[in-house]
C-alpha atoms as a PDB file:
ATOM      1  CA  UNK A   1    -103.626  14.872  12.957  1.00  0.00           C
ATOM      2  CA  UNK A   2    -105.179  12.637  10.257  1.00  0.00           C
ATOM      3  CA  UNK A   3    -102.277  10.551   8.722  1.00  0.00           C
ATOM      4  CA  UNK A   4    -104.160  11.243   5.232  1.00  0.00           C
ATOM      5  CA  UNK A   5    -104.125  15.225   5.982  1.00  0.00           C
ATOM      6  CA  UNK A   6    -100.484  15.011   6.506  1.00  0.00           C
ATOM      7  CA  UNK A   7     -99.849  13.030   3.345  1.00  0.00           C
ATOM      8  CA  UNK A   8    -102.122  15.697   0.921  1.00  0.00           C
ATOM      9  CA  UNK A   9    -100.102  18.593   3.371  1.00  0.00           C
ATOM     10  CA  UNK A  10     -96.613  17.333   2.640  1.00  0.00           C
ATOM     11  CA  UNK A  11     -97.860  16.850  -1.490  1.00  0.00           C
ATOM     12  CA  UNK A  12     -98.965  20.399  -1.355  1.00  0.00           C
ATOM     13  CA  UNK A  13     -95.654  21.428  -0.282  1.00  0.00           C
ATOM     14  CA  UNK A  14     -93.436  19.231  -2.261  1.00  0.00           C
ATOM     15  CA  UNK A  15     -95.780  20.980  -5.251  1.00  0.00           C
ATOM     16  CA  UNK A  16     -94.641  24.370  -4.071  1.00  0.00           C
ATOM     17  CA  UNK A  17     -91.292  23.512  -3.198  1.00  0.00           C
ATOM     18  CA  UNK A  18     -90.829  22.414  -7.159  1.00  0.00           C
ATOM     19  CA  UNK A  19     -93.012  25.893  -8.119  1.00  0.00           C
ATOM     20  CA  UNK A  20     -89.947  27.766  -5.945  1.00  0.00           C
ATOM     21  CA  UNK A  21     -87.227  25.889  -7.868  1.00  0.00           C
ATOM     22  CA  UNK A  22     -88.854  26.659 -11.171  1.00  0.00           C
ATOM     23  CA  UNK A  23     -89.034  30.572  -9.819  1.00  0.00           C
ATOM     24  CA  UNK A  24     -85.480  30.488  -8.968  1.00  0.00           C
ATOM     25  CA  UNK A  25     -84.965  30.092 -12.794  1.00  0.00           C
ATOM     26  CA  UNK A  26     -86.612  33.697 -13.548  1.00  0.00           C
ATOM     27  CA  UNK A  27     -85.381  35.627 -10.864  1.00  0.00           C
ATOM     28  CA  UNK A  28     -83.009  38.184 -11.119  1.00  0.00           C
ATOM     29  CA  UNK A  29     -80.608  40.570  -8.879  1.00  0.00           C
ATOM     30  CA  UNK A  30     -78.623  43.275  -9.336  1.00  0.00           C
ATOM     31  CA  UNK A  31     -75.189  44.204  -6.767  1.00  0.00           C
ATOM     32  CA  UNK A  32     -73.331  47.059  -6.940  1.00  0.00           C
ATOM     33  CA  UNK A  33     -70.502  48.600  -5.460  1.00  0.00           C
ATOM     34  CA  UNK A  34     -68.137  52.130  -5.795  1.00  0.00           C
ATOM     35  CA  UNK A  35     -71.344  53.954  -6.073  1.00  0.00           C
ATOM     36  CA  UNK A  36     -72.238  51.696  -8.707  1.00  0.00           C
ATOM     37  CA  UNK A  37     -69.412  51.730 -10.954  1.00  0.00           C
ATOM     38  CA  UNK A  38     -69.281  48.244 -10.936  1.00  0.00           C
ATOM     39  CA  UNK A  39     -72.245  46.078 -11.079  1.00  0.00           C
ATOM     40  CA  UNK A  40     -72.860  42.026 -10.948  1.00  0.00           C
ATOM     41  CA  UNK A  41     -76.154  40.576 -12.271  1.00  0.00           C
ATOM     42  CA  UNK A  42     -76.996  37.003 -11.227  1.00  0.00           C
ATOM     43  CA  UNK A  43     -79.651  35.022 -11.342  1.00  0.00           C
ATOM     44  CA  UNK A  44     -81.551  32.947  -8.641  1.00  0.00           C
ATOM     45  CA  UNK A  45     -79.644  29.782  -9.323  1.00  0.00           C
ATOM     46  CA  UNK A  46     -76.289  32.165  -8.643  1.00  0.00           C
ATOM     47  CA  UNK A  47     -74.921  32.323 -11.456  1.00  0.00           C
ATOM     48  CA  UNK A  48     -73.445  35.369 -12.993  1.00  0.00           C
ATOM     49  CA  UNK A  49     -75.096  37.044 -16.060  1.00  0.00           C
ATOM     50  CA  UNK A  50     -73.577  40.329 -16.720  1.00  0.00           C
ATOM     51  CA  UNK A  51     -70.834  42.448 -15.254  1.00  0.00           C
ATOM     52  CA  UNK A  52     -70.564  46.208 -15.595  1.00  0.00           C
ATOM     53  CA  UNK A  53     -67.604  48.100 -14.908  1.00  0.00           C
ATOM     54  CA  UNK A  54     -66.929  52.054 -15.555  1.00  0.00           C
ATOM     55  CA  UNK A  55     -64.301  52.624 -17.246  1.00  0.00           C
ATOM     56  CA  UNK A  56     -63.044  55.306 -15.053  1.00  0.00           C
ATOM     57  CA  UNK A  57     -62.589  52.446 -11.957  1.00  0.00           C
ATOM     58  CA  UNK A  58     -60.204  50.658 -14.226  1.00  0.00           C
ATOM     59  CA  UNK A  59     -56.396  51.413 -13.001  1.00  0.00           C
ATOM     60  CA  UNK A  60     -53.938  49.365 -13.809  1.00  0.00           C
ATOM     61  CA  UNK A  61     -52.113  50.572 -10.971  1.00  0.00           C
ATOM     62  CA  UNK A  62     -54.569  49.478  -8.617  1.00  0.00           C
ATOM     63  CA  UNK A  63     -55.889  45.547 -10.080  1.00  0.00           C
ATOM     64  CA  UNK A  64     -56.824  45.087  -6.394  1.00  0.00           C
ATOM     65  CA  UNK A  65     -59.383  47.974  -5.623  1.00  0.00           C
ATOM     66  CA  UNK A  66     -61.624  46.540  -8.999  1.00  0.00           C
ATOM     67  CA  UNK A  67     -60.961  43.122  -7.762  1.00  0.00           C
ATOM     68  CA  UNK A  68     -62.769  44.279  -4.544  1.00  0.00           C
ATOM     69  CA  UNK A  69     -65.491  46.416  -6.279  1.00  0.00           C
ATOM     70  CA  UNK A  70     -66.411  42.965  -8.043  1.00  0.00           C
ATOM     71  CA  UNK A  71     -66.252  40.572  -5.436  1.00  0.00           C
ATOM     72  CA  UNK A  72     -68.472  43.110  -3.465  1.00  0.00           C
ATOM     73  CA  UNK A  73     -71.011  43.774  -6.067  1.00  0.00           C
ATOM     74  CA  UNK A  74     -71.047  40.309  -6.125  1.00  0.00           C
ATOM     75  CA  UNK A  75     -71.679  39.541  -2.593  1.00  0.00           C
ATOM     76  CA  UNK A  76     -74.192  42.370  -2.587  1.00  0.00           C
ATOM     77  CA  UNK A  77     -76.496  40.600  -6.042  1.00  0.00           C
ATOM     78  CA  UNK A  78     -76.211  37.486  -3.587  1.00  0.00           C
ATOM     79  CA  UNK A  79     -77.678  39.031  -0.617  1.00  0.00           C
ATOM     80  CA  UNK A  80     -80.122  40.570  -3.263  1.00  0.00           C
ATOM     81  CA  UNK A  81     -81.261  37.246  -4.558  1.00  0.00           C
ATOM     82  CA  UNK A  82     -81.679  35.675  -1.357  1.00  0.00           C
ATOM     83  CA  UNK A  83     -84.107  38.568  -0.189  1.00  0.00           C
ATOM     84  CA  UNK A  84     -86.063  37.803  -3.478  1.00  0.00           C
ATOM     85  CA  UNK A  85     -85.966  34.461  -2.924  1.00  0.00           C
ATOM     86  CA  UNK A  86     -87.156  34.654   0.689  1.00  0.00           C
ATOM     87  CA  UNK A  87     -89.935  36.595  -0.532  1.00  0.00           C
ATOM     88  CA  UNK A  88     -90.876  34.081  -3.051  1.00  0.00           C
ATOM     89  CA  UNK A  89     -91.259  31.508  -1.013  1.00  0.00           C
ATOM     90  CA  UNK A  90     -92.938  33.368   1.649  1.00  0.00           C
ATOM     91  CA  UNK A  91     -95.586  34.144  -0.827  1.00  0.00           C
ATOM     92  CA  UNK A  92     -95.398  30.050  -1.577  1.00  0.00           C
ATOM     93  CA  UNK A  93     -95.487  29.404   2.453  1.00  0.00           C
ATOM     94  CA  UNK A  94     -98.659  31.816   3.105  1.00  0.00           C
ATOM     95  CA  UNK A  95     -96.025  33.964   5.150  1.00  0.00           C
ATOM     96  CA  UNK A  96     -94.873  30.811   7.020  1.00  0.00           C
ATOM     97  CA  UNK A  97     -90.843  31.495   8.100  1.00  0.00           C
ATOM     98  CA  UNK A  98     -87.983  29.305   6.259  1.00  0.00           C
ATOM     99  CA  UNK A  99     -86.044  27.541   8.211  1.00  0.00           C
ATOM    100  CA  UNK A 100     -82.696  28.917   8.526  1.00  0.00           C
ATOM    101  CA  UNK A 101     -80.219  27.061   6.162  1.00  0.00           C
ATOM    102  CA  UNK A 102     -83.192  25.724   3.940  1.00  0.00           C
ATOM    103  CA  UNK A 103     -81.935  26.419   0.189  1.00  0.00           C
ATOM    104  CA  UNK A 104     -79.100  28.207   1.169  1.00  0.00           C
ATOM    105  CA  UNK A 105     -81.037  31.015   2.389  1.00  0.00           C
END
């Protein structure tokens, strides 16, 4: 291949690798767990924006069942966000795979 080709190929991807991180910004994901009583909302960049919680999942009795319910609601929004992320950047790659490990993903 052209050494000129591969320099305007790997500038077209740096371009949409920046696009993706700008993405990231808006995207959103909901987890949920209990039957959705409690909920996590994060955003691509991971970080948490809103937490839900029925009241009726709220025992004092039982701290460690709604400590649970949040970490997996929260483990569920992350798997969320990385399917929307793969997505985005599949639509950026032209359906081309990521490689496993690249952003996290």
């Amino acid at each position: 291949m052209n050494p000129m080709d591969l320099m305007k190929n790997f500038q077209n991807i740096q371009s949409k690798i920046q696009e993706a991180q700008q993405r990231l910004k808006t995207i959103r994901a909901t987890g949920s767990a209990g039957g959705d009583m409690v909920r996590v909302e994060i955003s691509g960049e991971f970080t948490v924006l809103n937490v839900t919680i029925a009241p009726e999942v709220v025992d004092p009795e039982d701290i460690q069942m709604l400590e649970d319910l949040v970490r997996a609601a929260f483990t569920d929004a992350v798997a969320n966000v990385k399917d929307r992320v793969r997505e985005e950047m599949s639509s950026l790659t032209g359906g081309m795979d990521i490689p496993p490990g690249f952003m996290g993903m």
